[in-house]
N, C-alpha and C. Protein backbone atom coordinates (compact mmCIF):
# COMPACT_ATOMS: atom_id res chain seq x y z
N UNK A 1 -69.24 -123.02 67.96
CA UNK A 1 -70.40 -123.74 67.53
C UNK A 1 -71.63 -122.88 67.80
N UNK A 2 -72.52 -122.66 66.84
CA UNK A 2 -73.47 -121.51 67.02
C UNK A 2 -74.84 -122.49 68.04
N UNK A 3 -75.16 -121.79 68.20
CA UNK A 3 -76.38 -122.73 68.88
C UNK A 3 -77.83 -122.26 67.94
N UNK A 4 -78.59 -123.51 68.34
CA UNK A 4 -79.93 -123.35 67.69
C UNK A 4 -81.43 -123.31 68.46
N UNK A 5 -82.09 -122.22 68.29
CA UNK A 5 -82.91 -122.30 69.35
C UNK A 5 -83.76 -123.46 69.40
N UNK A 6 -84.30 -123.73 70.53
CA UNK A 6 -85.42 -124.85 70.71
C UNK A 6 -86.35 -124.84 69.65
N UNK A 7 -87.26 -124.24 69.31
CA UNK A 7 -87.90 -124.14 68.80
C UNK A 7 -87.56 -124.69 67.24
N UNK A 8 -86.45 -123.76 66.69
CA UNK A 8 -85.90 -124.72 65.61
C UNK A 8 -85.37 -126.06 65.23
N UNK A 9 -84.83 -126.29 67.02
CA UNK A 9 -84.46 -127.74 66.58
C UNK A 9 -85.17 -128.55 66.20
N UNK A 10 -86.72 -128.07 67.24
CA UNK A 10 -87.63 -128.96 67.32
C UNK A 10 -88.15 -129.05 66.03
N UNK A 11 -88.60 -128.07 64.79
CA UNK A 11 -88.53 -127.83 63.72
C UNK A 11 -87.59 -128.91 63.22
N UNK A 12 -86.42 -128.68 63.12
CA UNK A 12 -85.61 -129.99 62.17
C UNK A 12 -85.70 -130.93 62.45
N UNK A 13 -85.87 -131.08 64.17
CA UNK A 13 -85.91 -132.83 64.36
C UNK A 13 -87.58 -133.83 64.05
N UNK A 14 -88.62 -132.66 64.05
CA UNK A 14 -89.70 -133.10 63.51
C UNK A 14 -90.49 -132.68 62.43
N UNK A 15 -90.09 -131.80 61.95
CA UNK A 15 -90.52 -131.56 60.39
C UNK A 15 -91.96 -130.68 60.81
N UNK A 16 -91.80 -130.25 62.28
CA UNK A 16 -92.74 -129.02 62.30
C UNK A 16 -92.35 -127.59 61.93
N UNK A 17 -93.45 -127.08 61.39
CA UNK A 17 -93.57 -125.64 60.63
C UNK A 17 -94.75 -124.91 61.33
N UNK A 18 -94.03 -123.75 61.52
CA UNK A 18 -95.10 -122.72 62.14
C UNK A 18 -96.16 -122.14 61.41
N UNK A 19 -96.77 -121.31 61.47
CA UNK A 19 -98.01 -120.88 60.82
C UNK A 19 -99.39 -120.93 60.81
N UNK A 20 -100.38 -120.94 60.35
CA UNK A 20 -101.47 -120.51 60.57
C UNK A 20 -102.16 -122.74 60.48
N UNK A 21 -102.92 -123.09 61.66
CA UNK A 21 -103.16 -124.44 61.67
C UNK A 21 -104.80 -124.68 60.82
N UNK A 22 -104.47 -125.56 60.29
CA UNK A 22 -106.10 -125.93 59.70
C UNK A 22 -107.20 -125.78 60.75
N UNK A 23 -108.32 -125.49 59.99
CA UNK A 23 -109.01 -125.43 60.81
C UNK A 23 -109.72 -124.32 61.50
N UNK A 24 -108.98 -123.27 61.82
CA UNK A 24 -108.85 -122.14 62.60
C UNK A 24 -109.71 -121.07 62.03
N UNK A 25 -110.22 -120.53 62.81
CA UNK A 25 -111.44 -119.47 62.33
C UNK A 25 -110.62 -118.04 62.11
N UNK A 26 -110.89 -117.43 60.87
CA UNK A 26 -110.44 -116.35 60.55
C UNK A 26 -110.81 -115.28 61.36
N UNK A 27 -109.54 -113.99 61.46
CA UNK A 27 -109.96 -113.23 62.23
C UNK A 27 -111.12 -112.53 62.05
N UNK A 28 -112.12 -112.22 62.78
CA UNK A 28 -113.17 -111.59 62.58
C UNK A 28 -114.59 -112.18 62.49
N UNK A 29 -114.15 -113.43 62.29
CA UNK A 29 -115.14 -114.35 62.40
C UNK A 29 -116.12 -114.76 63.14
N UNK A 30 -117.47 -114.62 63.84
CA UNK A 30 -118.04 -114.72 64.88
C UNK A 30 -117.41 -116.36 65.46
N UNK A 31 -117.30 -116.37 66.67
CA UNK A 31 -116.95 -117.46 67.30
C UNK A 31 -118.14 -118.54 67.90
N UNK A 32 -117.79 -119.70 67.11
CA UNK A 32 -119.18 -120.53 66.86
C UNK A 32 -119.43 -121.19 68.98
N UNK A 33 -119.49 -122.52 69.22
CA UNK A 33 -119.54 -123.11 70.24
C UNK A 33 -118.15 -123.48 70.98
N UNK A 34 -117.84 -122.94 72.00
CA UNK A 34 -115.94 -122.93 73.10
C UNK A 34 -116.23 -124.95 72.80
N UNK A 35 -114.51 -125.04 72.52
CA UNK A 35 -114.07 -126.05 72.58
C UNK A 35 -112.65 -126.49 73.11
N UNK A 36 -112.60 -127.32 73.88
CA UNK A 36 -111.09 -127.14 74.58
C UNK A 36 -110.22 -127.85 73.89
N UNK A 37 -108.90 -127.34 73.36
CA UNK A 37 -107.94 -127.94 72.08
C UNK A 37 -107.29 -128.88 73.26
N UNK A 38 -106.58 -130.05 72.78
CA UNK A 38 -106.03 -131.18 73.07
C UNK A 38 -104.74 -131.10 73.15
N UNK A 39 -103.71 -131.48 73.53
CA UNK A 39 -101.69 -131.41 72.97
C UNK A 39 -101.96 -132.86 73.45
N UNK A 40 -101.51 -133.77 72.41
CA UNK A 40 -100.69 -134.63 73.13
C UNK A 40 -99.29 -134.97 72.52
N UNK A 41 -98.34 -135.21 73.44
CA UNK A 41 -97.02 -134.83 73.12
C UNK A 41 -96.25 -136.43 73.23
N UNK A 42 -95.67 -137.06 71.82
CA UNK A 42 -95.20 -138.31 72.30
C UNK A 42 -93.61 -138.24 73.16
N UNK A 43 -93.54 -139.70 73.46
CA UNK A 43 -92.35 -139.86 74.10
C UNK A 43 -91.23 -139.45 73.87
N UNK A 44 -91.36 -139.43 72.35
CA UNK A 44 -89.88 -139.18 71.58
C UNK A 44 -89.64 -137.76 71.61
N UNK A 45 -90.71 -136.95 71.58
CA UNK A 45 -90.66 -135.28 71.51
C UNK A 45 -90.38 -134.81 73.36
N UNK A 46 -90.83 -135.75 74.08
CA UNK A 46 -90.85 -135.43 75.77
C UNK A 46 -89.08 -135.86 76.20
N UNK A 47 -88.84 -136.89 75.21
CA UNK A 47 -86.91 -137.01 75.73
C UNK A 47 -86.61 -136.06 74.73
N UNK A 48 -86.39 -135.51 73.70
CA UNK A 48 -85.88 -134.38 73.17
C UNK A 48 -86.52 -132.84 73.50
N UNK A 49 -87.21 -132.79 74.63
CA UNK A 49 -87.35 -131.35 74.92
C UNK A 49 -86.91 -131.76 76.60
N UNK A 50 -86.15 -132.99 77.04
CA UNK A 50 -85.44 -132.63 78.12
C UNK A 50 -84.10 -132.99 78.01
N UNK A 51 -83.80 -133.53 76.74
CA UNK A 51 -82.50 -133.09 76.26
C UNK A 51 -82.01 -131.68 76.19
N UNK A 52 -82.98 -131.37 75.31
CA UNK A 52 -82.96 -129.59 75.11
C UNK A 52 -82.62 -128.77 76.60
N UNK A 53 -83.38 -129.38 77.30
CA UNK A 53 -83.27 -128.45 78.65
C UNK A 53 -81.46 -128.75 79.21
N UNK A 54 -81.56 -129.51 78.86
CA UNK A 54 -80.33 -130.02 79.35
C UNK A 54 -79.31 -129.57 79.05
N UNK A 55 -79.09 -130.02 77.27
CA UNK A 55 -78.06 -128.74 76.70
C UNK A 55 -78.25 -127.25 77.08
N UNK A 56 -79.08 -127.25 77.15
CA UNK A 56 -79.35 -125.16 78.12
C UNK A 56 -78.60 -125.05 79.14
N UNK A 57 -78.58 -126.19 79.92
CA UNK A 57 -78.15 -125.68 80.98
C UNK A 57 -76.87 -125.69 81.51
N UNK A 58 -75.64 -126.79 80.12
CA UNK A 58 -74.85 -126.60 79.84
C UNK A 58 -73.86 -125.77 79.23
N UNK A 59 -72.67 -125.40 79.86
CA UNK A 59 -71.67 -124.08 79.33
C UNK A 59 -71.54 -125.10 77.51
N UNK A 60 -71.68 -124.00 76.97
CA UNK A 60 -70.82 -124.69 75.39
C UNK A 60 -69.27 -124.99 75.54
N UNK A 61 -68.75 -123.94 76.17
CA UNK A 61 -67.04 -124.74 76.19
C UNK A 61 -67.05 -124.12 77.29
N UNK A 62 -66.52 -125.33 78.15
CA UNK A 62 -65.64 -125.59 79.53
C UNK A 62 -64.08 -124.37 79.29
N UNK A 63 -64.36 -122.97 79.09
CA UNK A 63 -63.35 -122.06 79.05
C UNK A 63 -62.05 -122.95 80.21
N UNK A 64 -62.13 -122.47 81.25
CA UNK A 64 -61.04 -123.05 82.00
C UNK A 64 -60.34 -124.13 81.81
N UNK A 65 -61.20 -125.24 81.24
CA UNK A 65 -60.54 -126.51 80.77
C UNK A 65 -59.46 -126.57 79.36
N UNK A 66 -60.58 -125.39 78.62
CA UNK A 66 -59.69 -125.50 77.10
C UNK A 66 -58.28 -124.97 77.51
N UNK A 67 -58.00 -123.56 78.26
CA UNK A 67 -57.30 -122.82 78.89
C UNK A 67 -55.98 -123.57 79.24
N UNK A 68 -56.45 -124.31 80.48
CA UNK A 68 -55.06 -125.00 80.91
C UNK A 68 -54.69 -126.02 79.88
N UNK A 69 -55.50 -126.77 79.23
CA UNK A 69 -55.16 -127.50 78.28
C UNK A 69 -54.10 -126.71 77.05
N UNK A 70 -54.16 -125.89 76.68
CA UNK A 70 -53.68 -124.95 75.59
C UNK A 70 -52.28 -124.66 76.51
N UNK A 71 -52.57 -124.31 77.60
CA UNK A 71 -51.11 -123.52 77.98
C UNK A 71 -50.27 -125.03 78.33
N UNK A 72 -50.51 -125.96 79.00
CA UNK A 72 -49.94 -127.59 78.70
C UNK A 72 -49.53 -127.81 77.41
N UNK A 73 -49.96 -127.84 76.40
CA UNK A 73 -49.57 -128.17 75.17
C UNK A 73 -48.91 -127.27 74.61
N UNK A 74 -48.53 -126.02 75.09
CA UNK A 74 -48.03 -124.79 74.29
C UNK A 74 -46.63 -124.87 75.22
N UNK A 75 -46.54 -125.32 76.44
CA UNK A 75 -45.06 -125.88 77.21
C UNK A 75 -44.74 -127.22 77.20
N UNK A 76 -45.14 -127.66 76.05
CA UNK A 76 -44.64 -129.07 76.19
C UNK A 76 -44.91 -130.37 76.84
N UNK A 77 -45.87 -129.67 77.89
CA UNK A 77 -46.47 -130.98 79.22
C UNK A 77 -47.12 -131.69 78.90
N UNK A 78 -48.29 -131.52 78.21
CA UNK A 78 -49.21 -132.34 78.05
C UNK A 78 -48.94 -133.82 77.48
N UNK A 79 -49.39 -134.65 78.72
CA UNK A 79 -48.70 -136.03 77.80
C UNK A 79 -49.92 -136.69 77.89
N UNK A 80 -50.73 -137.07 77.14
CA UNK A 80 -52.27 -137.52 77.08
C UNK A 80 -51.47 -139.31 76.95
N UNK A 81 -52.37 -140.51 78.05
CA UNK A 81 -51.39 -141.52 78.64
C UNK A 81 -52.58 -142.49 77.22
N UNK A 82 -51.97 -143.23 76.27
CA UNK A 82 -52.50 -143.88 75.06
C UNK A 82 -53.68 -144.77 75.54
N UNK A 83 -53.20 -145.91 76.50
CA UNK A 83 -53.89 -146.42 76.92
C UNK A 83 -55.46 -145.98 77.34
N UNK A 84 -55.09 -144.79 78.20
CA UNK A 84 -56.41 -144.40 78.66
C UNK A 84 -57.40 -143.89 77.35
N UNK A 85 -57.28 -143.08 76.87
CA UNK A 85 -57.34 -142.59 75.46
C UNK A 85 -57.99 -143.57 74.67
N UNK A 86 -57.70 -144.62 74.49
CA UNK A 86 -58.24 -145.75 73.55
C UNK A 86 -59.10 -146.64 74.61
N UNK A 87 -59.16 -146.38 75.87
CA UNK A 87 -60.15 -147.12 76.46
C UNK A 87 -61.75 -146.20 76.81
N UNK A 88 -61.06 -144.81 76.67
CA UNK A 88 -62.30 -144.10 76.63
C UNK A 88 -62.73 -144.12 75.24
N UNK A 89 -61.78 -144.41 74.26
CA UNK A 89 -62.71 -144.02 73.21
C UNK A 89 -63.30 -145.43 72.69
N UNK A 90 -63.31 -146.59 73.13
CA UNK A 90 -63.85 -147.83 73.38
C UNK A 90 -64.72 -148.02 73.91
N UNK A 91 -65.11 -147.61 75.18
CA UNK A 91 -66.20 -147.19 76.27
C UNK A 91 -67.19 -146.60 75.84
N UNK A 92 -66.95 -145.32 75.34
CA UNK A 92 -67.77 -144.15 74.78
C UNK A 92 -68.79 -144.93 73.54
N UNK A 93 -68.15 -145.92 72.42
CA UNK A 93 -68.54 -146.44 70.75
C UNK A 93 -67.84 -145.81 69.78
N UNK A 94 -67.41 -144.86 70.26
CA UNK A 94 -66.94 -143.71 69.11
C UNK A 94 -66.29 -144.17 67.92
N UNK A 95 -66.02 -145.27 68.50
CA UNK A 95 -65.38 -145.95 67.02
C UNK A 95 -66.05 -147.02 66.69
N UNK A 96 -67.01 -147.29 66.96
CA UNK A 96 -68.53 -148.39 66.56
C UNK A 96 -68.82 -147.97 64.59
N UNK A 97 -68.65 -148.97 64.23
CA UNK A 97 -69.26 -148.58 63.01
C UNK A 97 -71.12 -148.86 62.53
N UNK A 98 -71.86 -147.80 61.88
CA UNK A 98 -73.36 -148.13 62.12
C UNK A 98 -73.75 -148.94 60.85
């Protein structure tokens, strides 16, 4: 799974585009009266840039896990128990329809 940088996600998940902002005094331009620019950043952008942090700080694949899993299933062991299986995937929604 490739990853996508922050910056882009943030791009797809809000329909921001980089580039030059209205407003903005061309280079060369004498610089009129200092004014201090504003950010304000809503809620929804403040839980998706600590999501973001979050996925960062997560491995993409648990190597060791896939590992023993593969060599279990490649000798026959792996016996994944049904019950549990359908109660996690009950728990989780995963099978919720939207």
């Amino acid at each position: 799974m490739a990853r996508i940088p922050p910056s882009q996600l943030l791009s797809q998940l809000f329909g921001v585009q980089g580039g030059p902002r209205p407003g903005r005094r061309p280079a060369g331009e004498p610089a009129g009266p200092a004014r201090a620019d504003v950010l304000e950043v809503s809620p929804q952008a403040r839980a998706a840039l600590e999501a973001l942090r979050k996925m960062g700080a997560m491995p993409e694949v648990r190597q060791e896990k896939v590992a023993a899993l593969r060599a279990a299933i490649a000798a026959g062991t792996y016996r994944p128990d049904p019950r549990e299986v359908a109660r996690r995937l009950l728990e989780s929604g995963a099978l919720d329809s939207e």
